[in-house]
Protein backbone atom coordinates (compact mmCIF):
# COMPACT_ATOMS: atom_id res chain seq x y z
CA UNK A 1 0.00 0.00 0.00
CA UNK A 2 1.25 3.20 -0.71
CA UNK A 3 1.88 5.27 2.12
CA UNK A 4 0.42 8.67 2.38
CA UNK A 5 0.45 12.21 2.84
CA UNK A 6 -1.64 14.37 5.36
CA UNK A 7 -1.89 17.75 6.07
CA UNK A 8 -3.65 19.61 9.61
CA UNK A 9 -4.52 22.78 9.05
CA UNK A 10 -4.88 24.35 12.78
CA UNK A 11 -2.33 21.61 13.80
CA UNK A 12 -2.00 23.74 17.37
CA UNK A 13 -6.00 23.54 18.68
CA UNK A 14 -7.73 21.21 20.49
CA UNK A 15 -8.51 18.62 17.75
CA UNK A 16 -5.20 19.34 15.66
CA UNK A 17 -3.10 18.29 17.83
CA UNK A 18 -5.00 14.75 18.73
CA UNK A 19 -5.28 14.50 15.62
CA UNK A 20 -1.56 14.55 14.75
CA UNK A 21 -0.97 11.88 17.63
CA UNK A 22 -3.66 9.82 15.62
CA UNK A 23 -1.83 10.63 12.33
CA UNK A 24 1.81 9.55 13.91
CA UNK A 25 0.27 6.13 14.98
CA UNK A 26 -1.10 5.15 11.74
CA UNK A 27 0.58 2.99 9.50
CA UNK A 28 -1.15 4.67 6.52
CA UNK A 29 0.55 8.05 6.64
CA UNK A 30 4.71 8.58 6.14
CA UNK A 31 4.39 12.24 6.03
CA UNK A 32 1.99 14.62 8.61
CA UNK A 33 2.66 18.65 7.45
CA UNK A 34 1.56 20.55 10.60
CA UNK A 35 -0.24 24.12 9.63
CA UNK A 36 -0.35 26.56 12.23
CA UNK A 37 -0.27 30.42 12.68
CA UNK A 38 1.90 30.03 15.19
CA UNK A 39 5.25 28.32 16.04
CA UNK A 40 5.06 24.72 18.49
CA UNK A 41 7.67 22.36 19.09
CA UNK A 42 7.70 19.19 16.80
CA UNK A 43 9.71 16.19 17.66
CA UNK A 44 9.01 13.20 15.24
CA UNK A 45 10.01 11.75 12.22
CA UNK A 46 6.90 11.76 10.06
CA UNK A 47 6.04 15.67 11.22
CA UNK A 48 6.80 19.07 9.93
CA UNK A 49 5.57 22.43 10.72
CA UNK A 50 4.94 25.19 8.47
CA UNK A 51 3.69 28.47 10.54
CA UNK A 52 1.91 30.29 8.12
CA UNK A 53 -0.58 34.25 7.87
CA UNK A 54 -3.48 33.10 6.98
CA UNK A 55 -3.88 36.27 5.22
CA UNK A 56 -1.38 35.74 3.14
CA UNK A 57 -2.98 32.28 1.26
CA UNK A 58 -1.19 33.34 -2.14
CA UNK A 59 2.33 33.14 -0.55
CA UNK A 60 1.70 29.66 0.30
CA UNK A 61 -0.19 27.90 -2.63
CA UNK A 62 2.13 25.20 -3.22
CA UNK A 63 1.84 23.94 0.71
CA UNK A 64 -1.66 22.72 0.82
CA UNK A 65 -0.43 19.52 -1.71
CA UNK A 66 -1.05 16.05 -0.15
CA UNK A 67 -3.57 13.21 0.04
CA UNK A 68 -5.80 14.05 2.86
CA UNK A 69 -6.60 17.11 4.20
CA UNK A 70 -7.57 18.02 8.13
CA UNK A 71 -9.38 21.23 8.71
CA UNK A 72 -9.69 22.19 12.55
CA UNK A 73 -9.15 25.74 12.19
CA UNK A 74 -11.64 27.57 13.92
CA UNK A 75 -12.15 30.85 16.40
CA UNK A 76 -14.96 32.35 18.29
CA UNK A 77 -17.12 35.73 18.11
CA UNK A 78 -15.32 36.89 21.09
CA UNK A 79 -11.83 36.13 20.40
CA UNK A 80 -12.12 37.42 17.08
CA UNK A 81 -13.35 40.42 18.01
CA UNK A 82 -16.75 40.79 15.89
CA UNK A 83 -18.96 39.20 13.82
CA UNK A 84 -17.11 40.07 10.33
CA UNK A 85 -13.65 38.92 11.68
CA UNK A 86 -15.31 35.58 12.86
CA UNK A 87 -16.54 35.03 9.25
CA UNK A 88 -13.14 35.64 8.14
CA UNK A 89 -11.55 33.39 9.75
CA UNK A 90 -14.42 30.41 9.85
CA UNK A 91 -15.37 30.85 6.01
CA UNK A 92 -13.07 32.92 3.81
CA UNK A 93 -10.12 31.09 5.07
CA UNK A 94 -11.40 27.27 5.25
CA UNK A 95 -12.78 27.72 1.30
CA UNK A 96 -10.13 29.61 0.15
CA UNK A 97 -7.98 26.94 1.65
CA UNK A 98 -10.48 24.20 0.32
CA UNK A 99 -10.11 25.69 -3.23
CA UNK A 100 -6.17 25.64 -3.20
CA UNK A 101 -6.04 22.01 -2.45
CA UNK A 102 -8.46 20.94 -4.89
CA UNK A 103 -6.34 22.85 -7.83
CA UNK A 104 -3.21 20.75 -6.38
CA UNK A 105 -4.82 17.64 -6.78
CA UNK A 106 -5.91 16.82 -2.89
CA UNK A 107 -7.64 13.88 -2.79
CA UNK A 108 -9.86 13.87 0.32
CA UNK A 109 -10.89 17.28 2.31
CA UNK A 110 -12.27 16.26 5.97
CA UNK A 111 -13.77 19.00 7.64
CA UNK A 112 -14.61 19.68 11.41
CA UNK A 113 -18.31 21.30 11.30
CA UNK A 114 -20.78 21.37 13.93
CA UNK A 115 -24.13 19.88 15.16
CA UNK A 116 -26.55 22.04 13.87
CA UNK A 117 -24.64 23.53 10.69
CA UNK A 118 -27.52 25.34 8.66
CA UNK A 119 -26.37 28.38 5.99
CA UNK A 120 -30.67 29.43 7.12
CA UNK A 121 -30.07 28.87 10.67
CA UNK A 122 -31.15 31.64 13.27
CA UNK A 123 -27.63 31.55 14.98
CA UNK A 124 -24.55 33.07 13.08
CA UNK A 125 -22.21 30.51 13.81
CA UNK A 126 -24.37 27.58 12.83
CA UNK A 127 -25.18 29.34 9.87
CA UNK A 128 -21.29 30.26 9.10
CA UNK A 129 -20.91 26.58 9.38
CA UNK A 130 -23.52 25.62 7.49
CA UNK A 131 -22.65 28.39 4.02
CA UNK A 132 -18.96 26.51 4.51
CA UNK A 133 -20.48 23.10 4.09
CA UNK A 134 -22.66 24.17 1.19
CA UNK A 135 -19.27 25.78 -0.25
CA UNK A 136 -17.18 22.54 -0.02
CA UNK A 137 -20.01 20.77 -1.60
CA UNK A 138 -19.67 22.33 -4.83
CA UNK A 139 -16.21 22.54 -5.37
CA UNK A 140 -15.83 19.23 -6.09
CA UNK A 141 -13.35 16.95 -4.22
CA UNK A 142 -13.32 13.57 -5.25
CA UNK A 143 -13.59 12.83 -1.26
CA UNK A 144 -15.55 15.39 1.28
CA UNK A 145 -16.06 14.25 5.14
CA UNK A 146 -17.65 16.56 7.32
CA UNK A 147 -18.07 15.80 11.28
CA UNK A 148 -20.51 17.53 13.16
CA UNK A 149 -19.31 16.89 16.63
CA UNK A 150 -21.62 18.70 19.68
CA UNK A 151 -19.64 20.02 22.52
CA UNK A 152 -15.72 19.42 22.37
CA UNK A 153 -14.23 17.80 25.21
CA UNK A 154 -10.78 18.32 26.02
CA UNK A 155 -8.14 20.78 27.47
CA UNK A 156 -7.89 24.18 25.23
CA UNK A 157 -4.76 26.43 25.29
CA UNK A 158 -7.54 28.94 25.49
CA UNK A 159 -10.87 29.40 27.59
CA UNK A 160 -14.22 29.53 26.24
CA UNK A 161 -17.06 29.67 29.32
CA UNK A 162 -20.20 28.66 27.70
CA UNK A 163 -18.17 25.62 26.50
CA UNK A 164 -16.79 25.35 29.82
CA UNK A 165 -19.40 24.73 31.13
CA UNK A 166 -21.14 22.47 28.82
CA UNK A 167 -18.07 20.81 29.22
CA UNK A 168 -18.54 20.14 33.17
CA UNK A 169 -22.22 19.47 32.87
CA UNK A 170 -21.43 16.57 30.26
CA UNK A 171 -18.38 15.03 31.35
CA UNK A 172 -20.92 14.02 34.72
CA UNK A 173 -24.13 12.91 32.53
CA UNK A 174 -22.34 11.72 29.35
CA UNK A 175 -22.63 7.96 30.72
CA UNK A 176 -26.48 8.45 30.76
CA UNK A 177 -26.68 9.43 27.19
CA UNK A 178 -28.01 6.46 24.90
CA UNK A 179 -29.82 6.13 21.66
CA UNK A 180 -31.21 9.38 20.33
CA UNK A 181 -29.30 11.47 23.55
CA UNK A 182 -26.21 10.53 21.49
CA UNK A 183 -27.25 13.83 19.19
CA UNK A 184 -26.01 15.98 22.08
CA UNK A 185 -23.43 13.30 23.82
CA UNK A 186 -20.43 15.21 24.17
CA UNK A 187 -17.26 14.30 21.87
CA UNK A 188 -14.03 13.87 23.70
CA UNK A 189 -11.46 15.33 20.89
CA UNK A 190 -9.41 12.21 20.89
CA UNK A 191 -12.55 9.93 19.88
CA UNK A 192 -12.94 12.41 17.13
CA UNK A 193 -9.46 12.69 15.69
CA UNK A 194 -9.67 8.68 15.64
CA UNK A 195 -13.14 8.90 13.54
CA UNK A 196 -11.58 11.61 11.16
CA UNK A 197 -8.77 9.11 10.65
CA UNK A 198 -10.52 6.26 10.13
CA UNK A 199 -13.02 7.56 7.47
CA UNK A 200 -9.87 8.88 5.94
CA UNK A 201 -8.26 5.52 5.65
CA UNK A 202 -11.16 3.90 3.65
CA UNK A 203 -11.03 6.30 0.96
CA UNK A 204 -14.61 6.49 0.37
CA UNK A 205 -15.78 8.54 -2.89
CA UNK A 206 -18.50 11.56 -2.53
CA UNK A 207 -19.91 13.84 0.37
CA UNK A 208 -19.97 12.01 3.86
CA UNK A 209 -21.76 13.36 6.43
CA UNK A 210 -21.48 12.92 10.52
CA UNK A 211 -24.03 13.55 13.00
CA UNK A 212 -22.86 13.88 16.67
CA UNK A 213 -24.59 10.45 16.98
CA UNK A 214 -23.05 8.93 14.09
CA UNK A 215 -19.73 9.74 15.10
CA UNK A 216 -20.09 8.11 18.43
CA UNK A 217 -21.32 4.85 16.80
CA UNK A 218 -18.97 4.65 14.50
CA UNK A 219 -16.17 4.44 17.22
CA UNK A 220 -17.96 1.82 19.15
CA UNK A 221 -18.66 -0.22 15.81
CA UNK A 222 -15.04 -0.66 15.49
């Protein structure tokens, strides 16, 4: 089998970096290219780390060339300052990015969404997440995955309250949640960087999508 190529774009946040440990322990991939705005140590053989301005896309074109794709990159209303900086970074980056890698050839994009991602929802950042699904849709990778994880559980280098406490509230109840309670069961970041990985590895044509729920099964399925 021919060994493969992956990039992480947002290789430094929560899911990035489990998502690199997942990407070191496969067999599948002999190179992981590490994107982040911002410099991190890297200490392994199948890693390197480009620290790139996301502003700057242009001056980088020739980077986003690889197999498989990761896309964690993501901010929040309040650390980005306002609503038009927010979309900036969510949208214009992640398509503009998405575009890029489809002219070089990428075979597989695989996206980190979220549960309710709806371009006509009420809420701004479910329907940020929603326009950048219907984006990736039509530019036409052979290969699209897009997780829709609930709440993120894990440590963040930075703090976000209203996840925060989400966070507490479902780390005590998560046990209790079965069958359709699995559409809000929180998602420890490890058990999604494994699910990104492993619907990676099958190399699955066409537009895959994951439900909170789905993801969850799909982990205890094996």
């Amino acid at each position: 089998m021919q060994k493969r190529h992956a990039i992480v774009v947002g290789a430094n946040g929560l899911i990035g970096k489990e998502l690199t440990q997942c990407l070191i322990d496969s067999d599948i991939y002999e190179k992981v290219t590490l994107v982040s705005r911002r410099y991190f140590d890297v200490e392994h053989p199948k890693l390197e780390l480009e620290v790139i301005d996301y502003r700057e896309l242009h001056k980088h074109w020739e980077l986003f060339t690889c197999d498989d794709l990761f896309y964690t990159l993501g901010t929040t209303i309040k650390n980005a300052g306002k609503k038009d900086a927010f979309f900036k970074v969510e949208y214009d980056y992640c398509v503009n990015i998405a575009k890029i890698a489809h002219h070089n050839k990428v075979k597989q994009f695989l996206l980190v969404s979220s549960k309710g991602a709806n371009p006509k929802s009420w809420f701004f950042y479910t329907a940020t997440k929603g326009k950048i699904e219907d984006n990736l849709k039509q530019i036409g990778y052979p290969s699209l995955h897009i997780f829709r994880p609930s709440v993120l559980l894990g440590q963040r280098t930075e703090f976000r309250f209203l996840e925060k406490i989400s966070q507490g509230f479902l780390k005590m109840f998560n046990f209790m949640m079965i069958g359709f309670l699995k559409n809000i069961k929180g998602m420890p970041s490890k058990s999604l960087a494994k699910a990104m990985v492993k619907q990676a590895s099958k190399n699955e044509k066409g537009i895959h999508i994951y439900s909170n729920r789905k993801i969850h099964e799909m982990l205890k399925n094996g």
